[in-house]
N, C-alpha and C. Protein backbone atom coordinates (compact mmCIF):
# COMPACT_ATOMS: atom_id res chain seq x y z
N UNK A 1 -18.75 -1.85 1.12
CA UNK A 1 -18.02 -1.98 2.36
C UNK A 1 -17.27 -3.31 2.40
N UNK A 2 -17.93 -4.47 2.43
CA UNK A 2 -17.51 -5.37 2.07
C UNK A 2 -16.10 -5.81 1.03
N UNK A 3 -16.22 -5.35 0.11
CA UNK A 3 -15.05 -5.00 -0.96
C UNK A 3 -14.23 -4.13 -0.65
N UNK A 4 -14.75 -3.40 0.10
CA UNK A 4 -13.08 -2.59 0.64
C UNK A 4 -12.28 -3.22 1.70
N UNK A 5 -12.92 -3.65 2.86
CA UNK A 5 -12.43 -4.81 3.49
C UNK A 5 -12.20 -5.29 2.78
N UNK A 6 -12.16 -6.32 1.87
CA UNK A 6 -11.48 -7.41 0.83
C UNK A 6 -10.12 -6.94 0.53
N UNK A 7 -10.40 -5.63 0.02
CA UNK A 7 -9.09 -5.00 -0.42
C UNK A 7 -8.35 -4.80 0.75
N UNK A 8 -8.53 -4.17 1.75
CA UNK A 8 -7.66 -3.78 2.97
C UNK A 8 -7.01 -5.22 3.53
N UNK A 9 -7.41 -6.48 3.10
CA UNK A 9 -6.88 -7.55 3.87
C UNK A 9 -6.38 -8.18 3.04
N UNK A 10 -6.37 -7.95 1.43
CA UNK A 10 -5.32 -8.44 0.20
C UNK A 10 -4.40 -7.47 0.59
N UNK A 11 -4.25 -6.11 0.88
CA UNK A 11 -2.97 -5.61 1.01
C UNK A 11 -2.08 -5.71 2.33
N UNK A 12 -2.94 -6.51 3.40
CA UNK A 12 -2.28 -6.83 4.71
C UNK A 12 -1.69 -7.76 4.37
N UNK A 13 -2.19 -9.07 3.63
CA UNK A 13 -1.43 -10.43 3.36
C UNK A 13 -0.38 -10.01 2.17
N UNK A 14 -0.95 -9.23 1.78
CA UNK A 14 0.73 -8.48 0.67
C UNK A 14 1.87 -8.08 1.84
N UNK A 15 1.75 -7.14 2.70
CA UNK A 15 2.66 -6.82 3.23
C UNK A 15 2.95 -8.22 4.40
N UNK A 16 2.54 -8.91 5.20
CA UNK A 16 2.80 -9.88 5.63
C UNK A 16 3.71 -10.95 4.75
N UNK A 17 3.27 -11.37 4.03
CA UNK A 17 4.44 -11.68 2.88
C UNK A 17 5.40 -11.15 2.30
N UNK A 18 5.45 -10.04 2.49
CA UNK A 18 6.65 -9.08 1.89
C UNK A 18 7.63 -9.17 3.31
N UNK A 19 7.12 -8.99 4.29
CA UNK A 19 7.55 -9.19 5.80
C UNK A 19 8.60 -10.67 5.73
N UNK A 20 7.77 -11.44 5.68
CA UNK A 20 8.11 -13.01 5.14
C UNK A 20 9.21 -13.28 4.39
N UNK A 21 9.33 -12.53 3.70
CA UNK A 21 10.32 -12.58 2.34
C UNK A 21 11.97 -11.79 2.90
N UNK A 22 11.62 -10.83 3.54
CA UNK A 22 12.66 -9.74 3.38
C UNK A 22 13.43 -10.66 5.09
N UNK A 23 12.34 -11.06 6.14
CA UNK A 23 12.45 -11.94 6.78
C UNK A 23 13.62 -13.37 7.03
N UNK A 24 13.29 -14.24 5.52
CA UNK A 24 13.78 -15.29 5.15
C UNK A 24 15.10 -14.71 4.85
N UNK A 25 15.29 -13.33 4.29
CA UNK A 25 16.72 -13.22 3.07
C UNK A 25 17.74 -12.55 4.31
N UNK A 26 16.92 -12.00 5.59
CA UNK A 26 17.76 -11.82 7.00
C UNK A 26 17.91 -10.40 6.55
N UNK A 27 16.82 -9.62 6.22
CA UNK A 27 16.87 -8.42 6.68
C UNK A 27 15.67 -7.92 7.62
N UNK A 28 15.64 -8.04 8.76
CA UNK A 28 14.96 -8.07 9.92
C UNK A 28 14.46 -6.53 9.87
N UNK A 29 14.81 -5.62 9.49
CA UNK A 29 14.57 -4.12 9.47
C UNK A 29 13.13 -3.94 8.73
N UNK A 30 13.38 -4.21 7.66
CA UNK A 30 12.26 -4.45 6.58
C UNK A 30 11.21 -4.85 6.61
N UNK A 31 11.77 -6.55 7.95
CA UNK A 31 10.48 -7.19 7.91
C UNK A 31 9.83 -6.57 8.68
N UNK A 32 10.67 -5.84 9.89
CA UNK A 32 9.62 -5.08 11.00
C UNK A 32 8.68 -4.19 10.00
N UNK A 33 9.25 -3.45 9.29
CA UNK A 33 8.62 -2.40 8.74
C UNK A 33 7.49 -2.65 8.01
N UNK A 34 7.99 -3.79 7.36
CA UNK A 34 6.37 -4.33 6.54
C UNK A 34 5.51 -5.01 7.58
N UNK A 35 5.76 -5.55 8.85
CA UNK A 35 4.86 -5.76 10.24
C UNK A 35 4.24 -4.70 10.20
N UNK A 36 4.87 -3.61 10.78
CA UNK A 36 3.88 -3.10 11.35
C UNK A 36 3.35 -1.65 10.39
N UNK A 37 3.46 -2.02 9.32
CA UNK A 37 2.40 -1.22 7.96
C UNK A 37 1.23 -1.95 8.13
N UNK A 38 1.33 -3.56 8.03
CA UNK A 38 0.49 -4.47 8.06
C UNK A 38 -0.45 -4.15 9.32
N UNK A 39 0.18 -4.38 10.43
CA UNK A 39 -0.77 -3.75 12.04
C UNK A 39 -1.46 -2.61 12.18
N UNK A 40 -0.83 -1.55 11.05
CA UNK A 40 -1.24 -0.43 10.91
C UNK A 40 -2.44 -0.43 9.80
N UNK A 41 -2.32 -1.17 8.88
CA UNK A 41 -3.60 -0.94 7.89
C UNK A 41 -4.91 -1.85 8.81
N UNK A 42 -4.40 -2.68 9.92
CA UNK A 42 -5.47 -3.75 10.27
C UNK A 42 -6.20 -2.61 11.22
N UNK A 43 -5.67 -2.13 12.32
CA UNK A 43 -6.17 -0.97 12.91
C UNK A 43 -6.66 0.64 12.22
N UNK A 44 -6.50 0.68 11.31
CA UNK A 44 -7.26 1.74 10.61
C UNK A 44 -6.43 2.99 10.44
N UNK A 45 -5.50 2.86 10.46
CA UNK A 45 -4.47 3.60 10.81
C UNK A 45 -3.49 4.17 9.29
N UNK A 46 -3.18 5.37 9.15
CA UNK A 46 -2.77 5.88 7.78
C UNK A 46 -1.16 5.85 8.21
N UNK A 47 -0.72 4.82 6.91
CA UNK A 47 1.02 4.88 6.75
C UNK A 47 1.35 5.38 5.66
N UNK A 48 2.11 6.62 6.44
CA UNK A 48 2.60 6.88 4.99
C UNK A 48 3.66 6.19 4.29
N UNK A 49 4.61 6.25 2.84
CA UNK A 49 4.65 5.38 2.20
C UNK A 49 5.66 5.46 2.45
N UNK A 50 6.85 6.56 3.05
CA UNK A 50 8.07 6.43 3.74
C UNK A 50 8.67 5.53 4.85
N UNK A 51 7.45 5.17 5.56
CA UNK A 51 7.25 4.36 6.56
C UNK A 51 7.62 3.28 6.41
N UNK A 52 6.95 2.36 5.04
CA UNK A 52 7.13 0.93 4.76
C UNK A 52 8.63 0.57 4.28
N UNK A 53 9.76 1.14 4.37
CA UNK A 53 11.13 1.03 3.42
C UNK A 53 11.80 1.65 4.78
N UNK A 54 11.62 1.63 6.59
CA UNK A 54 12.24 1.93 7.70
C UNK A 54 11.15 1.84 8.94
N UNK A 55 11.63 1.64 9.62
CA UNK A 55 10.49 1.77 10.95
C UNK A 55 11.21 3.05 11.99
N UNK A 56 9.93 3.93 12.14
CA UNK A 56 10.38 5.21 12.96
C UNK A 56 10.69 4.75 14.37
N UNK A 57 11.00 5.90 15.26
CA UNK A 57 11.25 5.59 16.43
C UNK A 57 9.88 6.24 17.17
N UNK A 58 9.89 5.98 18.30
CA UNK A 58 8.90 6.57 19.01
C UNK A 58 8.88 8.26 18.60
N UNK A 59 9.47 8.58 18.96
CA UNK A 59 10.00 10.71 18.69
C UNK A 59 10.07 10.75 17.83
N UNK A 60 10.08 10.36 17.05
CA UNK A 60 9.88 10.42 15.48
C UNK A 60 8.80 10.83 15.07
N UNK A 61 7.79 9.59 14.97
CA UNK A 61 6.32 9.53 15.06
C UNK A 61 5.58 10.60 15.54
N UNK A 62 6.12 11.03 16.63
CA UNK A 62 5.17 12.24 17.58
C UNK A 62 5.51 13.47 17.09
N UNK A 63 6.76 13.86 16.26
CA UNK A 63 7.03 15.07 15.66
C UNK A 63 6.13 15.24 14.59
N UNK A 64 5.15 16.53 14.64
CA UNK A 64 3.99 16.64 13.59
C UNK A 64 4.51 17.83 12.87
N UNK A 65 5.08 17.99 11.58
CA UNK A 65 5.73 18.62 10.73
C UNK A 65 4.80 19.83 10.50
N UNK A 66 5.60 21.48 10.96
CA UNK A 66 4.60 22.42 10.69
C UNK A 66 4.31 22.43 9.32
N UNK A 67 2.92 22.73 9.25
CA UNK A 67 2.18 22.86 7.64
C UNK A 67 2.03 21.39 7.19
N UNK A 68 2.11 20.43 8.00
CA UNK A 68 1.74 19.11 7.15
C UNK A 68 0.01 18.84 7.93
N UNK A 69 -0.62 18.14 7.43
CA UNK A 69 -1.83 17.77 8.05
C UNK A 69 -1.95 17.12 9.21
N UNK A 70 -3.36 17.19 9.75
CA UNK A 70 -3.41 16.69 11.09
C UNK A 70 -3.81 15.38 11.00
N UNK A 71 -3.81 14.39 12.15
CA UNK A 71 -3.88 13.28 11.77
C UNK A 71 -5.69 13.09 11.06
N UNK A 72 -6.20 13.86 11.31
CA UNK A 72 -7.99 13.38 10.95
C UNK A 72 -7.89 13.75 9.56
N UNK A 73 -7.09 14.60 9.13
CA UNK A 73 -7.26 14.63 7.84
C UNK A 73 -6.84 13.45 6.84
N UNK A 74 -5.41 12.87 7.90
CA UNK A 74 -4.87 11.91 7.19
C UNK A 74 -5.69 10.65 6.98
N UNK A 75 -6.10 10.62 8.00
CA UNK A 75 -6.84 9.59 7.66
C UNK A 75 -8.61 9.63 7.12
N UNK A 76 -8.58 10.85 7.17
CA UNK A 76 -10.38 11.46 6.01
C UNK A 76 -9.72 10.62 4.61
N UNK A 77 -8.43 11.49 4.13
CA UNK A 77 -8.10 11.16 3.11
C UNK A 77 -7.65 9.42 2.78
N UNK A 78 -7.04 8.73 3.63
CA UNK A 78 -6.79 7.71 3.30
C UNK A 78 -7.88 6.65 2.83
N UNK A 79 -8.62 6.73 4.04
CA UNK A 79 -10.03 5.89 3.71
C UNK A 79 -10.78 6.49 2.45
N UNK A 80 -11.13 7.77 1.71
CA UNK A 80 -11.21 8.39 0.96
C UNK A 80 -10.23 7.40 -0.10
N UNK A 81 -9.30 7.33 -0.19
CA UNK A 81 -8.63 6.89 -1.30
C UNK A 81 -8.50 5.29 -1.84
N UNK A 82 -8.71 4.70 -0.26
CA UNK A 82 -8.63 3.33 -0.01
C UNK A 82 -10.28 3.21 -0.59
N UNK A 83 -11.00 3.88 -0.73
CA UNK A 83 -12.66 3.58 -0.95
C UNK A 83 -12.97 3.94 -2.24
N UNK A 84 -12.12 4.67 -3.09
CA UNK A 84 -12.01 4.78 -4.28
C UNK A 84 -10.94 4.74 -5.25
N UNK A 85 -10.47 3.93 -5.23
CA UNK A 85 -9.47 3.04 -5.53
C UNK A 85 -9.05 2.55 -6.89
N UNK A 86 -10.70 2.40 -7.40
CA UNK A 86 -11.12 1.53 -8.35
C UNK A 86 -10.91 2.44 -9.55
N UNK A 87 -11.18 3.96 -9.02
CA UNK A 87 -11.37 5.10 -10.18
C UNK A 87 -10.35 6.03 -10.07
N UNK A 88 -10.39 7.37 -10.72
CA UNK A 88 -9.75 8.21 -10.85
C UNK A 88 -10.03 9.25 -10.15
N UNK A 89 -8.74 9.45 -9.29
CA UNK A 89 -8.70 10.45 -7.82
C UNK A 89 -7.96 11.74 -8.30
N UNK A 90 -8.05 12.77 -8.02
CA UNK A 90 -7.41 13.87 -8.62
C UNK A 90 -7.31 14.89 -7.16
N UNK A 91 -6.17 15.67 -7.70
CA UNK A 91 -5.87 16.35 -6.38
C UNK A 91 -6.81 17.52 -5.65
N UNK A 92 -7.61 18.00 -7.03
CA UNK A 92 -8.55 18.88 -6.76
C UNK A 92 -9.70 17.92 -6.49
N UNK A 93 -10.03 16.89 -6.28
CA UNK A 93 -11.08 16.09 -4.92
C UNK A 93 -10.30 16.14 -3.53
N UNK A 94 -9.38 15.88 -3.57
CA UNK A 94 -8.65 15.48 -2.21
C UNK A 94 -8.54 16.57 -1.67
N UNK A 95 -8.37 17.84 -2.44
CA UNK A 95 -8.35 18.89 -2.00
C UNK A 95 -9.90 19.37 -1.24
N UNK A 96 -10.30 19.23 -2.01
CA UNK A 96 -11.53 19.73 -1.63
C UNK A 96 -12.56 19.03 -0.66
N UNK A 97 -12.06 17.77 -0.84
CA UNK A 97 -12.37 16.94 0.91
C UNK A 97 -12.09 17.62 2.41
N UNK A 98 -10.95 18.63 2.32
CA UNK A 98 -10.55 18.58 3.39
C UNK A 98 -10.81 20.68 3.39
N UNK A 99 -11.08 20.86 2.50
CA UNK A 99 -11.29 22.24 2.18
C UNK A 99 -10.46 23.06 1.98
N UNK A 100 -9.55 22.79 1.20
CA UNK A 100 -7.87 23.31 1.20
C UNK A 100 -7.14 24.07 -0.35
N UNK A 101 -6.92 24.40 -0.69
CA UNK A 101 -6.37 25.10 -2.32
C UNK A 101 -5.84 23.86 -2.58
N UNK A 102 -5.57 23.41 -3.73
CA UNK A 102 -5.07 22.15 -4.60
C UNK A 102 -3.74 22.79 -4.23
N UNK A 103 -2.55 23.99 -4.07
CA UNK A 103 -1.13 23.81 -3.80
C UNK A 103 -1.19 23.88 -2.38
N UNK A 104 -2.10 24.59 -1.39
CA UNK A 104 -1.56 24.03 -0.20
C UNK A 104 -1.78 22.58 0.28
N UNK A 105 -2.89 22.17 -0.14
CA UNK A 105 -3.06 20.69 -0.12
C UNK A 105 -1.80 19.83 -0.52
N UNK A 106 -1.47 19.43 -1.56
CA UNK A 106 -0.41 19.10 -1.64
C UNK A 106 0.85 19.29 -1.06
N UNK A 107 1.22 20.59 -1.03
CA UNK A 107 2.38 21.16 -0.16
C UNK A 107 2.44 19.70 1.43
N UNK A 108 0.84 20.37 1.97
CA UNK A 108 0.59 19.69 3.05
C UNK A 108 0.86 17.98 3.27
N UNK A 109 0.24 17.71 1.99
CA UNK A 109 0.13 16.45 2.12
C UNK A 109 1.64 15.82 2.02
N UNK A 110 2.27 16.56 1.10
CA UNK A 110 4.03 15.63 0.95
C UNK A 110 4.53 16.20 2.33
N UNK A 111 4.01 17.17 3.00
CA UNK A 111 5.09 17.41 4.57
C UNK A 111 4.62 16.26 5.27
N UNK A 112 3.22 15.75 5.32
CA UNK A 112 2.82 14.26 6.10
C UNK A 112 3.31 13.37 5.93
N UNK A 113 2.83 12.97 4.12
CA UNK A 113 3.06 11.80 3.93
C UNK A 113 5.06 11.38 3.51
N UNK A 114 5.39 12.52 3.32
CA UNK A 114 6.46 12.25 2.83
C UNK A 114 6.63 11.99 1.31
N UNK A 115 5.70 12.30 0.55
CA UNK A 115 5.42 11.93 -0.80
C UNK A 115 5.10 12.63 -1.67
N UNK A 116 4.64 13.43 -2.57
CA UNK A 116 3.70 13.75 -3.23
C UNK A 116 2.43 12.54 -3.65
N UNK A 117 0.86 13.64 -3.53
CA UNK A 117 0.16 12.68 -3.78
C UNK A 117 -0.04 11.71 -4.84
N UNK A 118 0.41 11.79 -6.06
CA UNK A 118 -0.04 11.27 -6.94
C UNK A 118 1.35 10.04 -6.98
N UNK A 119 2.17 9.96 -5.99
CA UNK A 119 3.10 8.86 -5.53
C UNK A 119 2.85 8.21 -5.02
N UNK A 120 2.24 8.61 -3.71
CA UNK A 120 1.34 7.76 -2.47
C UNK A 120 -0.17 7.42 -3.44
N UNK A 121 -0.84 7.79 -4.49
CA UNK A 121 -1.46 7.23 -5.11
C UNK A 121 -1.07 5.91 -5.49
N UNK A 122 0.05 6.22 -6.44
CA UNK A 122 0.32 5.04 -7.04
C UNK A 122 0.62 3.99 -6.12
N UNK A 123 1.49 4.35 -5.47
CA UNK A 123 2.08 3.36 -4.64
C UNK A 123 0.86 2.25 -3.94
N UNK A 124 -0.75 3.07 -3.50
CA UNK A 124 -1.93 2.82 -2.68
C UNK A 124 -2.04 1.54 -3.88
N UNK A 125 -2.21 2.17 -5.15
CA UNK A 125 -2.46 0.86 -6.19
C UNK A 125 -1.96 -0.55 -6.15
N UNK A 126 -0.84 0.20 -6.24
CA UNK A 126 0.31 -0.72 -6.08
C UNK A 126 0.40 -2.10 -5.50
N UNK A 127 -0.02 -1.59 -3.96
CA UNK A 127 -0.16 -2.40 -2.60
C UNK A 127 -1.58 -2.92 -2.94
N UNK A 128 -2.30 -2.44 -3.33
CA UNK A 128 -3.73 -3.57 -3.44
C UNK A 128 -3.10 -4.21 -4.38
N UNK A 129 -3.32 -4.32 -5.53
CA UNK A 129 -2.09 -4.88 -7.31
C UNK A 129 -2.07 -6.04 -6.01
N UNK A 130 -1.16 -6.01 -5.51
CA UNK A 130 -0.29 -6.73 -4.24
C UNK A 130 -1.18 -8.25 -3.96
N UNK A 131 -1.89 -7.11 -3.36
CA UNK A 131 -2.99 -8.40 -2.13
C UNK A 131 -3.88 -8.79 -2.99
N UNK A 132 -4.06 -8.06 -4.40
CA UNK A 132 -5.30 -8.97 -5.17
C UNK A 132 -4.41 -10.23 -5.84
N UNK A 133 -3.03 -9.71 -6.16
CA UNK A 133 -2.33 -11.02 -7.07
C UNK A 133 -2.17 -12.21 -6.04
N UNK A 134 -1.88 -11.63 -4.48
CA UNK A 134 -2.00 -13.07 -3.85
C UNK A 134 -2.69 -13.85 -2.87
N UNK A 135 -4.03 -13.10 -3.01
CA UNK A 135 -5.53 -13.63 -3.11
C UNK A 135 -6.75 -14.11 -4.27
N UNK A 136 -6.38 -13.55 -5.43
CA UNK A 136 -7.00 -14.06 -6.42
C UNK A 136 -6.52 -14.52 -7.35
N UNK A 137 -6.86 -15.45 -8.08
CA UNK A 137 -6.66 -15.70 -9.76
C UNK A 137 -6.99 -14.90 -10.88
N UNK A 138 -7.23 -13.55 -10.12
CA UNK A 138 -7.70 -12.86 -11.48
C UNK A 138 -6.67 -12.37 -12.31
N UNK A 139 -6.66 -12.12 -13.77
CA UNK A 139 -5.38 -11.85 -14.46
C UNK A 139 -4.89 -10.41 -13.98
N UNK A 140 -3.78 -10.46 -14.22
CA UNK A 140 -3.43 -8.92 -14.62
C UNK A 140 -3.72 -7.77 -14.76
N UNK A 141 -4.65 -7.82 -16.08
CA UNK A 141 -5.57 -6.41 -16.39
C UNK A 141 -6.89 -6.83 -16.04
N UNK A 142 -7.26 -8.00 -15.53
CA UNK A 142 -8.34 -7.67 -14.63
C UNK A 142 -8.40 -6.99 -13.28
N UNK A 143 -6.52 -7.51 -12.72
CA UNK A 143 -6.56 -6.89 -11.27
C UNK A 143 -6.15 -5.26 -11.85
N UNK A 144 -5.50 -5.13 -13.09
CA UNK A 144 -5.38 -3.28 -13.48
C UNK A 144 -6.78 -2.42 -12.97
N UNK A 145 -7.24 -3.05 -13.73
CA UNK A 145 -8.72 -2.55 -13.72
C UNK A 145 -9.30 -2.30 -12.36
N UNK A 146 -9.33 -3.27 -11.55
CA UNK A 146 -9.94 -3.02 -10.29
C UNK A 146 -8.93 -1.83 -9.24
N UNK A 147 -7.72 -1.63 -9.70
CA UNK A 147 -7.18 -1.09 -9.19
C UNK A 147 -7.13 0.50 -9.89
N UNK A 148 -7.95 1.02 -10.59
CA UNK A 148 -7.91 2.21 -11.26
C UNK A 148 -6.65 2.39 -12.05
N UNK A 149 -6.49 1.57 -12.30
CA UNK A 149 -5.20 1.53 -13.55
C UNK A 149 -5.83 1.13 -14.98
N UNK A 150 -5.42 2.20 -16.08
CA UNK A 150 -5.70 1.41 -17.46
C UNK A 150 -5.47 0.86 -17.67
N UNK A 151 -4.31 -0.36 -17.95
CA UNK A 151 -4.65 -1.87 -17.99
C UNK A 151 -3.44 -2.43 -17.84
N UNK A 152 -3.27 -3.60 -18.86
CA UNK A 152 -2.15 -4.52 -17.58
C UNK A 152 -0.72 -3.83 -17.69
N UNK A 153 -0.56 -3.06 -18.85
CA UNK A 153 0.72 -2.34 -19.28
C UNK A 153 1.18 -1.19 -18.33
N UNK A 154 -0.05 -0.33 -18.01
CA UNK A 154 -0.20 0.55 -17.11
C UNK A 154 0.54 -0.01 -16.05
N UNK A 155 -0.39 -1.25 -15.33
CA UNK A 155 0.10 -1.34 -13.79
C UNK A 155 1.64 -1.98 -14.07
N UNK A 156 2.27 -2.88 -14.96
CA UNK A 156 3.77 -3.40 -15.47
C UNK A 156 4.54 -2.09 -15.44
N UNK A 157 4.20 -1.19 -15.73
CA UNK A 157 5.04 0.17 -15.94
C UNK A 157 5.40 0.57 -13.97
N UNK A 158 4.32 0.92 -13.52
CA UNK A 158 4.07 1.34 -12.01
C UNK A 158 4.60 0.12 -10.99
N UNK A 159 4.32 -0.87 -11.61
CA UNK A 159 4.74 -1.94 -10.22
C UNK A 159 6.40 -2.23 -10.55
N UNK A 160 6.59 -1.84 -11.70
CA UNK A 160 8.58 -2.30 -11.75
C UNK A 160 8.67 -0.89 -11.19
N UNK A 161 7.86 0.66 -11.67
CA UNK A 161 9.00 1.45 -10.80
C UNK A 161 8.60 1.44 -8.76
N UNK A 162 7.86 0.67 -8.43
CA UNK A 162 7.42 0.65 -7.19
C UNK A 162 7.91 -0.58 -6.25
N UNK A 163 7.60 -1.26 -7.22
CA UNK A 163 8.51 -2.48 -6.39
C UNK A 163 10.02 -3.08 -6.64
N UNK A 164 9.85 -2.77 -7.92
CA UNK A 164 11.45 -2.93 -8.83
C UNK A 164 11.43 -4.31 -9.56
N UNK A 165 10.01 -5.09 -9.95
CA UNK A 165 10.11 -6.52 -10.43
C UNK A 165 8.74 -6.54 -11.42
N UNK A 166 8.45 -7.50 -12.27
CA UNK A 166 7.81 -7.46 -13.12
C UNK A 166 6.39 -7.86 -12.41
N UNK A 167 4.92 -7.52 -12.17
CA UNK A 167 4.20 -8.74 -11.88
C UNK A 167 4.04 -9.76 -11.65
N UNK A 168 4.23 -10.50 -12.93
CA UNK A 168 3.96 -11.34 -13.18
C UNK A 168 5.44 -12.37 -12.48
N UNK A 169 6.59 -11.77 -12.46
CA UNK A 169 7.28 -12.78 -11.78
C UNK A 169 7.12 -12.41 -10.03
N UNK A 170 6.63 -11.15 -9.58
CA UNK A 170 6.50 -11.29 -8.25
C UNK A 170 5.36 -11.78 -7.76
N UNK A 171 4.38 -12.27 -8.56
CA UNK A 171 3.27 -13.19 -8.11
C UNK A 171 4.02 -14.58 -8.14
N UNK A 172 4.73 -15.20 -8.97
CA UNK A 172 4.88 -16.43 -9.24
C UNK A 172 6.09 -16.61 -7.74
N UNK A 173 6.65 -15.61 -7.77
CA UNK A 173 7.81 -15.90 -6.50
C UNK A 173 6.79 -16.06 -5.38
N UNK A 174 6.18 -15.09 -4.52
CA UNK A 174 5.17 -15.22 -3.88
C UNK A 174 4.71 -16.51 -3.46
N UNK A 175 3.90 -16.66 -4.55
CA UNK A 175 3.20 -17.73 -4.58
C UNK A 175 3.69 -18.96 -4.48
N UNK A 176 4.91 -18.84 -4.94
CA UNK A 176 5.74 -20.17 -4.58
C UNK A 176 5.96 -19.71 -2.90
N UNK A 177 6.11 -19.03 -2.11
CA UNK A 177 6.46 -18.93 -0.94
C UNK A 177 5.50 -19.41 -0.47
N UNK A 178 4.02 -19.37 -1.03
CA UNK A 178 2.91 -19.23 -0.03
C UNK A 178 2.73 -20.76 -0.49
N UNK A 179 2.94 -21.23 -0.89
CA UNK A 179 2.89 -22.79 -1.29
C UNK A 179 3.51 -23.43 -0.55
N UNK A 180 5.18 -23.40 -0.30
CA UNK A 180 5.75 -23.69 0.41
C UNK A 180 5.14 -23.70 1.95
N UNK A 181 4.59 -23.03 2.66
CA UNK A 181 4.42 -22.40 3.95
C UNK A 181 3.82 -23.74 3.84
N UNK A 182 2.19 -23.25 3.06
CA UNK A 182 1.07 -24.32 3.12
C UNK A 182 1.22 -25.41 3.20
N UNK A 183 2.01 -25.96 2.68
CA UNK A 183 2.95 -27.61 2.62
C UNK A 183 3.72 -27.87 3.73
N UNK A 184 5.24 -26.58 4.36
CA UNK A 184 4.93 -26.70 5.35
C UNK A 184 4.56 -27.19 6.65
N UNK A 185 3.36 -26.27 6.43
CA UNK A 185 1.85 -26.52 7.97
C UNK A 185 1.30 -27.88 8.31
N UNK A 186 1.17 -27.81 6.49
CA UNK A 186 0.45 -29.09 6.29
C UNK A 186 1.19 -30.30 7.14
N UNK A 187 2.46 -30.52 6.89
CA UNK A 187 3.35 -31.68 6.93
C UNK A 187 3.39 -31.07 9.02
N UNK A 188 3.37 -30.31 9.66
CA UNK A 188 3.73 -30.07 10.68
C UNK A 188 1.86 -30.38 11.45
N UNK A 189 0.59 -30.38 10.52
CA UNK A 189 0.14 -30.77 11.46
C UNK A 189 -0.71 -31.97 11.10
């Protein structure tokens, strides 16, 4: 339990910084959007991955797409995925969490999430990848690893097609931001 909280609040300070970033460069749209993914993972709340790249409108939100899932499922499954993370999730578990055929499941799940699952998988990786590179020192294919990825090549492959940048230079950018701040604060208090 503990460690999943860990994880759920490396991928809040991922998206808070991503907020930060898109923020600074004066695209205000973005940053809302990565806000309130961030507000949304703190409250327990399932975003799907369409969500984080626009912010809906109210009527938006409340339109529940026939044949897509209901919200309890969405979020059976999220915490489900957010809690196993570490390993290998397959559609016939997810399916069978919710008691559903592996094609209507899916069907269902891309009318919710807007995705197919094994997208909103990756992507779930992705976003921890995220909050572990800028909360820990752990390398690369150590954070692969914790993230159910085979190793550091794996997640280099998934995080350029997800985020569009290498790791290893979007930790170092980052991190120079988060340095900056800290220095900053520092000097302001």
């Amino acid at each position: 339990m503990q460690q999943q909280q860990t994880l759920n609040l490396s991928v809040v300070a991922a998206q808070l910084v991503e907020a930060a970033c898109h923020a600074r460069a004066g695209d205000c749209e973005n940053a809302q959007a990565h806000i309130a993914h961030a507000i949304a993972l703190l409250q327990g709340k399932p975003v799907p991955a369409t969500q984080v790249t626009r912010v809906l409108s109210i009527e938006e939100r409340r339109v529940v797409a026939r044949g897509a899932l209901a919200a309890w499922q969405m979020r059976r499954l999220t915490a489900h995925i957010d809690a196993n993370i570490g390993r290998r999730i397959t559609i016939s578990e997810l399916a069978a969490l919710l008691h559903l055929s592996p094609s209507h499941f899916h069907r269902a799940f891309k009318s919710a999430f807007g995705v197919a699952p094994h997208r909103y998988l990756a992507r779930r990786r992705i976003e921890v990848a995220q909050g572990l590179m800028l909360t820990t020192h752990n390398t690369l294919s150590e954070i692969a690893l914790q993230c159910g990825l085979a190793d550091q090549s794996h997640l280099s492959r998934w995080f350029r097609r997800v985020v569009g940048d290498t790791p290893h230079a979007w930790r170092r950018m980052r991190r120079g931001a988060l340095e900056e701040q800290k220095s900053d604060l520092a000097e302001v208090a």
